[in-house]
C-alpha atoms as a PDB file:
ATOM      1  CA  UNK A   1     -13.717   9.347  31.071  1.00  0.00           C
ATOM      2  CA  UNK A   2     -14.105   5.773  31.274  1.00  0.00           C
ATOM      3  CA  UNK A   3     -11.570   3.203  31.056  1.00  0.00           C
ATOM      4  CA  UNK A   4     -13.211   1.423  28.117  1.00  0.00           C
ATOM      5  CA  UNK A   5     -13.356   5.040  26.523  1.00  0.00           C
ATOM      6  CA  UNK A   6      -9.276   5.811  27.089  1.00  0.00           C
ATOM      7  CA  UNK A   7      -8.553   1.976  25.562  1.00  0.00           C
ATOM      8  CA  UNK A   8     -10.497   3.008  22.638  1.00  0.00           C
ATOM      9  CA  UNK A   9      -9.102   6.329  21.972  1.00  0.00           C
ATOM     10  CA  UNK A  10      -5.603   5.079  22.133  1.00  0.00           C
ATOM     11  CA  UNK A  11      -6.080   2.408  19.983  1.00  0.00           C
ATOM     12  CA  UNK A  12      -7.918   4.533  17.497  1.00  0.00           C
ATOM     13  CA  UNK A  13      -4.705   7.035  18.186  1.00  0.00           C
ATOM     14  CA  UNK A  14      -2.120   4.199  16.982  1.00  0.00           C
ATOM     15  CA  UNK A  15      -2.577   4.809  13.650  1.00  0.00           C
ATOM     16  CA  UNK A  16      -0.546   7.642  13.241  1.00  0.00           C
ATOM     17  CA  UNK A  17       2.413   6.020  15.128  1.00  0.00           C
ATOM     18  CA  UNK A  18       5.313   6.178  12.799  1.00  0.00           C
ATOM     19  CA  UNK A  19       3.773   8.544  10.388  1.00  0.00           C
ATOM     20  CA  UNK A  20       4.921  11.973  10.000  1.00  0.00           C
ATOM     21  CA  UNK A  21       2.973  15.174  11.396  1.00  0.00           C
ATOM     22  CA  UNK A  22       2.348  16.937   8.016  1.00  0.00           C
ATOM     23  CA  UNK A  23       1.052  20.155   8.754  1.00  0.00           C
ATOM     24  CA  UNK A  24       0.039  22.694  11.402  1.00  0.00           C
ATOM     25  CA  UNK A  25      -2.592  25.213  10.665  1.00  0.00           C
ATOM     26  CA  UNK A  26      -4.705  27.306  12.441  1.00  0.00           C
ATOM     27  CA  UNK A  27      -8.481  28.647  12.002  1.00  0.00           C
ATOM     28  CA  UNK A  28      -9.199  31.290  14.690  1.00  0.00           C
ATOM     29  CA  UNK A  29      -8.759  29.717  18.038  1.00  0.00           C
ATOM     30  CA  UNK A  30      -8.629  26.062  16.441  1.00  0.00           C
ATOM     31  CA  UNK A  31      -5.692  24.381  15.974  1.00  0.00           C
ATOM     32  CA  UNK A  32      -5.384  21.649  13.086  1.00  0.00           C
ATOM     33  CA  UNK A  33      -2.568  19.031  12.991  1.00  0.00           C
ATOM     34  CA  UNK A  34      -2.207  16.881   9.830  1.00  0.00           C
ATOM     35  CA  UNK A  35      -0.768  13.586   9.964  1.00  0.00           C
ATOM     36  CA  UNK A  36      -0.057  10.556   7.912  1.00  0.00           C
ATOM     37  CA  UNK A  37       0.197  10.467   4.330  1.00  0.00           C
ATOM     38  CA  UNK A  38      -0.210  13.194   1.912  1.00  0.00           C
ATOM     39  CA  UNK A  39      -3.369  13.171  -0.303  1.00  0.00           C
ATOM     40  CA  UNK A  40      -5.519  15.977  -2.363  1.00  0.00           C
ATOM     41  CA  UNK A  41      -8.431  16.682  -1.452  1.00  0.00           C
ATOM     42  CA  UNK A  42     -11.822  19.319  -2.311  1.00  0.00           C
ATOM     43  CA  UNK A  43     -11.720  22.344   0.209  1.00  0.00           C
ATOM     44  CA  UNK A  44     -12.349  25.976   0.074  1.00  0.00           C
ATOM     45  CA  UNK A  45     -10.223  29.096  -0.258  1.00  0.00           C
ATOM     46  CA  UNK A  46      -9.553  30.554   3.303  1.00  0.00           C
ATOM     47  CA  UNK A  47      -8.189  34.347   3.788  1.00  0.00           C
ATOM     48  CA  UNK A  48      -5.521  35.388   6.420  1.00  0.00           C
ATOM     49  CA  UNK A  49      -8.039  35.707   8.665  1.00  0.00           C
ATOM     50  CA  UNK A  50      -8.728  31.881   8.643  1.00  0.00           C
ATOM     51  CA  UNK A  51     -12.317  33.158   7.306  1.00  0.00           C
ATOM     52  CA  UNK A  52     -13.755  31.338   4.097  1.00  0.00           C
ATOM     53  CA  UNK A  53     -13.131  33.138   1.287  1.00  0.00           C
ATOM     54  CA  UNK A  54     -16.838  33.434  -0.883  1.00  0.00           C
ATOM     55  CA  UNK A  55     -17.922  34.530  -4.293  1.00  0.00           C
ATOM     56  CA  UNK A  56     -20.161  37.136  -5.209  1.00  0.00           C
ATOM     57  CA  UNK A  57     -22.992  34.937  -4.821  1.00  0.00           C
ATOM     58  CA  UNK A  58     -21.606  33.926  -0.925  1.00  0.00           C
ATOM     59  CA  UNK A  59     -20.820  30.600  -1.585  1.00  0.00           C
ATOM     60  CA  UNK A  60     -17.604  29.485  -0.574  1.00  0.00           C
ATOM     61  CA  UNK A  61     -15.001  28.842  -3.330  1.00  0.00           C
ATOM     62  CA  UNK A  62     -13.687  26.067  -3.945  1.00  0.00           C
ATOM     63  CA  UNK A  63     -10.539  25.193  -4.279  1.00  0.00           C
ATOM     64  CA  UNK A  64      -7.816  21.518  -4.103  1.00  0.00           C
ATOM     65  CA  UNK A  65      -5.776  21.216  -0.999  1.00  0.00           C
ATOM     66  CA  UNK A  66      -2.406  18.830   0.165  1.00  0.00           C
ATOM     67  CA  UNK A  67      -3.532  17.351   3.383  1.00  0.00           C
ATOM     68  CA  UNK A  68      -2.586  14.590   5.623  1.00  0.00           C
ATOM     69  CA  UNK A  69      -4.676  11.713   5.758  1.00  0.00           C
ATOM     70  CA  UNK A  70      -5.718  11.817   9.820  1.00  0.00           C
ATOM     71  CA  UNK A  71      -6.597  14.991  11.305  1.00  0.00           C
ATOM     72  CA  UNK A  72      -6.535  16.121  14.665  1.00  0.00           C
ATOM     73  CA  UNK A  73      -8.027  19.444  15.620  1.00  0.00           C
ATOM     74  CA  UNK A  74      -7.968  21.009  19.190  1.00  0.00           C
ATOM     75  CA  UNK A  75      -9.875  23.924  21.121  1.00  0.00           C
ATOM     76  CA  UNK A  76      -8.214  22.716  24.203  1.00  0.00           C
ATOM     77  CA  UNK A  77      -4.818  24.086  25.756  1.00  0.00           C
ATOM     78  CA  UNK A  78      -1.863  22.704  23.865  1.00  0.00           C
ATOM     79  CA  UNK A  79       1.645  22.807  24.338  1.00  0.00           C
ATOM     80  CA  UNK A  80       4.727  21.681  21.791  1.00  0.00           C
ATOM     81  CA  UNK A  81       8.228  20.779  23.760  1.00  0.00           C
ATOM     82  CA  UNK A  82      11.170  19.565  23.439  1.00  0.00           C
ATOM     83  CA  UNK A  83      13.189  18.552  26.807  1.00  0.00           C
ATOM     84  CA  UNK A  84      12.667  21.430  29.104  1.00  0.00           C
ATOM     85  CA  UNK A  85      11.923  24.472  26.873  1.00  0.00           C
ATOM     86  CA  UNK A  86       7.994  25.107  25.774  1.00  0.00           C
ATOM     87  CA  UNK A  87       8.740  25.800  21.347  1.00  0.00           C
ATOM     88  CA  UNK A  88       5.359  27.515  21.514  1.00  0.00           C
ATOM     89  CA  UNK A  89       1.523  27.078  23.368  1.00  0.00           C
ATOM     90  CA  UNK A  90      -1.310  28.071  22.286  1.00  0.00           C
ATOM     91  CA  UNK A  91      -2.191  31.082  24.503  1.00  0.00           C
ATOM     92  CA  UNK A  92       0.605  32.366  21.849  1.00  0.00           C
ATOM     93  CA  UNK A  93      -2.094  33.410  19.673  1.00  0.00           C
ATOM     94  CA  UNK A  94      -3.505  35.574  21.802  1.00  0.00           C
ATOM     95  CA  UNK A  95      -0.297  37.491  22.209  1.00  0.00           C
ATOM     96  CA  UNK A  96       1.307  40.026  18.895  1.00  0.00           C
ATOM     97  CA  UNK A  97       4.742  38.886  17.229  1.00  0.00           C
ATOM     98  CA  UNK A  98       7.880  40.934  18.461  1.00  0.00           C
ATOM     99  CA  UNK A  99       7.898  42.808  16.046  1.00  0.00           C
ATOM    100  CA  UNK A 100       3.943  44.044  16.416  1.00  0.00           C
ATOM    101  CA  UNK A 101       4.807  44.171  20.298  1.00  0.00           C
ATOM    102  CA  UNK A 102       8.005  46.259  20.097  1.00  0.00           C
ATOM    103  CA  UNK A 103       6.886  48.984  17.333  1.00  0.00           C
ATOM    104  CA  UNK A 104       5.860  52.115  19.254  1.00  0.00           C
ATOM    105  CA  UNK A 105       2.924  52.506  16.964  1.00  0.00           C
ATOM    106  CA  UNK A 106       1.355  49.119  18.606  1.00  0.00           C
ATOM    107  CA  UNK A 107      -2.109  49.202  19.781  1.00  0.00           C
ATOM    108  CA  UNK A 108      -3.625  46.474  21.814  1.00  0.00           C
ATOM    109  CA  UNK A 109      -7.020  48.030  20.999  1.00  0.00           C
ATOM    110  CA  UNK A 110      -6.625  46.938  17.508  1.00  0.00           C
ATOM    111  CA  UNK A 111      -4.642  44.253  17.409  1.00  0.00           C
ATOM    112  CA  UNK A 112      -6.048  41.255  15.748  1.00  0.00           C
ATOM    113  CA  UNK A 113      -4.835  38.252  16.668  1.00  0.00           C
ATOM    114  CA  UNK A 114      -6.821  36.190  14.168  1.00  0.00           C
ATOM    115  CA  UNK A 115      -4.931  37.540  11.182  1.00  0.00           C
ATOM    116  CA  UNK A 116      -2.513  34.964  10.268  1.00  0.00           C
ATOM    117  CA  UNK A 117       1.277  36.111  11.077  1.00  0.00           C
ATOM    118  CA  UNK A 118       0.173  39.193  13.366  1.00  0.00           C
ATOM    119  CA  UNK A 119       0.060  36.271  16.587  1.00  0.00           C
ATOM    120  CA  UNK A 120       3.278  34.715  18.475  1.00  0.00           C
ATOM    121  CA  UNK A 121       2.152  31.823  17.824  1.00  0.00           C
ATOM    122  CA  UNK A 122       2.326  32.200  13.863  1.00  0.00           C
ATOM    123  CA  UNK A 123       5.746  33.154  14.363  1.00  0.00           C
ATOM    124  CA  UNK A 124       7.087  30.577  16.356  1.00  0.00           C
ATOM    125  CA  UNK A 125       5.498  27.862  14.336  1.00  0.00           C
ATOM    126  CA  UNK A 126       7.045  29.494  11.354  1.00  0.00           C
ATOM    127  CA  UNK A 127      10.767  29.909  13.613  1.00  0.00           C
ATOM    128  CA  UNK A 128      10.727  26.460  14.698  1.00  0.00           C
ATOM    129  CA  UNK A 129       9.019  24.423  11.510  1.00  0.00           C
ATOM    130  CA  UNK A 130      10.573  26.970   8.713  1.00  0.00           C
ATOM    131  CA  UNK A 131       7.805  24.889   5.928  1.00  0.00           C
ATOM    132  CA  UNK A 132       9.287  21.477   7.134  1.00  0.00           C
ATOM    133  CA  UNK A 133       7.213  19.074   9.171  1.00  0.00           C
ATOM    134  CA  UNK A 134       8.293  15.871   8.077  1.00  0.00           C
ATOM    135  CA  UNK A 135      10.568  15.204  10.898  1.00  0.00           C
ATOM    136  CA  UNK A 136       8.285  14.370  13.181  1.00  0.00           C
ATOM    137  CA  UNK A 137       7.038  10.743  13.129  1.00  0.00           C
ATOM    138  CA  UNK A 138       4.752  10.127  16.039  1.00  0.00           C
ATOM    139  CA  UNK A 139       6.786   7.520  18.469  1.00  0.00           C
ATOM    140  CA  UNK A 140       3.740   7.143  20.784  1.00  0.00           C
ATOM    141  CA  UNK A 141       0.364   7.957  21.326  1.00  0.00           C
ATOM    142  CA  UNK A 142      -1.510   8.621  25.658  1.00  0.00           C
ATOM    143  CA  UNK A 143      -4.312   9.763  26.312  1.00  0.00           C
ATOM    144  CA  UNK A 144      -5.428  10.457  30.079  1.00  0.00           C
ATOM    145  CA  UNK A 145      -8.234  10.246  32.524  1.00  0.00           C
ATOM    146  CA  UNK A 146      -9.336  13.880  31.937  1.00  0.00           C
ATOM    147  CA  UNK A 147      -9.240  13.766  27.402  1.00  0.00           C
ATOM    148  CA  UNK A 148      -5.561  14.524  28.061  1.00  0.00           C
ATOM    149  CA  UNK A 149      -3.787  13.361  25.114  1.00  0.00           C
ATOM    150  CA  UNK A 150      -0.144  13.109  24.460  1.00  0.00           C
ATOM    151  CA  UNK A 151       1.778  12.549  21.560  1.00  0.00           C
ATOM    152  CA  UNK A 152       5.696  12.026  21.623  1.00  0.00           C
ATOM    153  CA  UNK A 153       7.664  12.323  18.260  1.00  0.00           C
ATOM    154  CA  UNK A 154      10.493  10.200  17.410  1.00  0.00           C
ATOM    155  CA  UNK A 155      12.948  13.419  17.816  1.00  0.00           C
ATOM    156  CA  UNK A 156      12.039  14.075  21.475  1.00  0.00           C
ATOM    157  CA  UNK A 157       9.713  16.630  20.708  1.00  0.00           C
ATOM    158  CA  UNK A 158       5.966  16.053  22.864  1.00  0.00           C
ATOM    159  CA  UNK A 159       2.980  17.427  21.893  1.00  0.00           C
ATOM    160  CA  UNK A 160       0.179  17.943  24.891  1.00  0.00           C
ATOM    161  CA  UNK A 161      -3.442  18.693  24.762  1.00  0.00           C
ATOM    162  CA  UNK A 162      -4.706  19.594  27.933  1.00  0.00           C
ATOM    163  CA  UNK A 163      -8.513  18.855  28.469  1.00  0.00           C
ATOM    164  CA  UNK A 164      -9.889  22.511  29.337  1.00  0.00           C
ATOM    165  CA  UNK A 165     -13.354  22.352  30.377  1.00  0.00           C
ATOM    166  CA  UNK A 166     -15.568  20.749  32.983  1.00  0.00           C
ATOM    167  CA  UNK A 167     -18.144  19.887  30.832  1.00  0.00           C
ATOM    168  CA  UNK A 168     -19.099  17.823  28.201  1.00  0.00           C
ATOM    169  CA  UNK A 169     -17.714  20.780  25.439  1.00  0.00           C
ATOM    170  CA  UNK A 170     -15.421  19.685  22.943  1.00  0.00           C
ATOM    171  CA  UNK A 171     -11.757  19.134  23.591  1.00  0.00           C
ATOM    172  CA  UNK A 172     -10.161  17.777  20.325  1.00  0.00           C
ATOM    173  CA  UNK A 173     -11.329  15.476  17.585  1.00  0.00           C
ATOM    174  CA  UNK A 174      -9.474  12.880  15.304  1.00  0.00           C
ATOM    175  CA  UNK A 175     -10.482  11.178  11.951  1.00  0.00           C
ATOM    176  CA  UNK A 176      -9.598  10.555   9.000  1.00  0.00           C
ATOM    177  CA  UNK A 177      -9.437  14.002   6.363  1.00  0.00           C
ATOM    178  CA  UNK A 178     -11.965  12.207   3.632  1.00  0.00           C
ATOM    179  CA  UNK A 179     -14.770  10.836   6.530  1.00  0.00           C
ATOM    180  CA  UNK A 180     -17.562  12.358   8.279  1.00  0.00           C
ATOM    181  CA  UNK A 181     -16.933   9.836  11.235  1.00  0.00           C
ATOM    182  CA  UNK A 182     -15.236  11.505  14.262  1.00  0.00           C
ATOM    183  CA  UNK A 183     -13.752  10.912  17.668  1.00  0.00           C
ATOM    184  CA  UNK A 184     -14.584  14.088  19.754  1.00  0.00           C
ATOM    185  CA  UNK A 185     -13.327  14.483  23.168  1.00  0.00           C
ATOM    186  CA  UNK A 186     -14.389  16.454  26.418  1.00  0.00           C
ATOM    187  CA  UNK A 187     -13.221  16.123  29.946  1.00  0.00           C
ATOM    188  CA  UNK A 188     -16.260  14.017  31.230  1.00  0.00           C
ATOM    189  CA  UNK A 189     -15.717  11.402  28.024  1.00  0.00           C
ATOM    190  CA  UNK A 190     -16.160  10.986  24.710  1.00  0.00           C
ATOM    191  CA  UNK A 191     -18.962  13.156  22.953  1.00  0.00           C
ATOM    192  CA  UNK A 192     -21.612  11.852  20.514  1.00  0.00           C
ATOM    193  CA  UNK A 193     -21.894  14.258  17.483  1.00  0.00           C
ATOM    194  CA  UNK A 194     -25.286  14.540  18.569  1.00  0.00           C
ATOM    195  CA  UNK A 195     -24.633  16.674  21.669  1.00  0.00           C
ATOM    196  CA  UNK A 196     -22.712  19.146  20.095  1.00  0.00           C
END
């Protein structure tokens, strides 16, 4: 990644400092983080599988949403902390809840991680947020050599994407939740929507 690349990033990045991280959802493997202000906007009905939800026509249906004006969404490694204890990663998903893990009926064979609330991860988030975000204003904003990018809250908490791949395959992205226009991120640099 160029140093002209990491200058822009960060400076795109800035605009979330001291707003609040909204949200946290998930969709499969990708993780979304909403920040900013609150707004409504058109999206679709999803089901607990993270899945679209369609009609009996298979068109997706459509449905309003609260979202936070910037989005950031990662494929990458990522890792929420707070001092020197990891809150939750997000090779949690791949793992069952306790509950799931300590029932002597559990299966890995059919366990589905992509159901929303079977994964560790769902329950951490849930543990640790408990429906309230708001805490959380974004102190700073770093990203590194590799796509790296680190964001520090206000609270102590750090959020940390780790750039994954070795390729130019997409890390994380960041715009705004209304626009088309998006920053996407690989190790080697930033990625023209074209390539992917």
């Amino acid at each position: 990644m160029t140093k002209k690349e990491i200058e822009q990033l960060n400076q795109t990045l800035s605009i979330i400092i001291g707003t609040p991280l909204q949200n946290l959802t998930r969709s499969g493997a990708m993780l979304i983080f909403d920040f900013g202000e609150v707004m409504e906007v058109n999206s679709f009905m999803f089901g607990e599988n993270g899945g679209l939800i369609r009609n009996e026509n298979g068109k997706p249906i459509p449905t309003k949403r609260m979202r936070g004006r910037y989005i950031l969404t990662s494929l990458c490694s990522m890792r929420f902390s707070c001092g020197n204890d990891v809150i939750f990663a997000s090779s949690d998903m791949f793992l069952p809840t306790e509950e799931l893990a300590y029932n002597d009926d559990f299966d890995w064979n059919t366990f589905n991680w992509q159901v929303h609330g079977n994964s560790l991860f769902d329950e951490l988030k849930t543990k640790h947020f408990r429906g309230e975000f708001n805490e959380y204003i974004v102190k700073s904003v770093k990203v590194g050599k590799f796509g790296d990018l680190m964001i520090t809250f206000e609270n102590n908490f750090v959020l940390e994407f780790f750039a994954d791949g070795s390729s130019y395959s997409e890390n994380w992205r960041f715009g705004e939740i209304n626009s088309s226009d998006s920053l996407v991120v690989s190790s080697k640099g930033m990625i023209n929507e074209d390539m992917i």
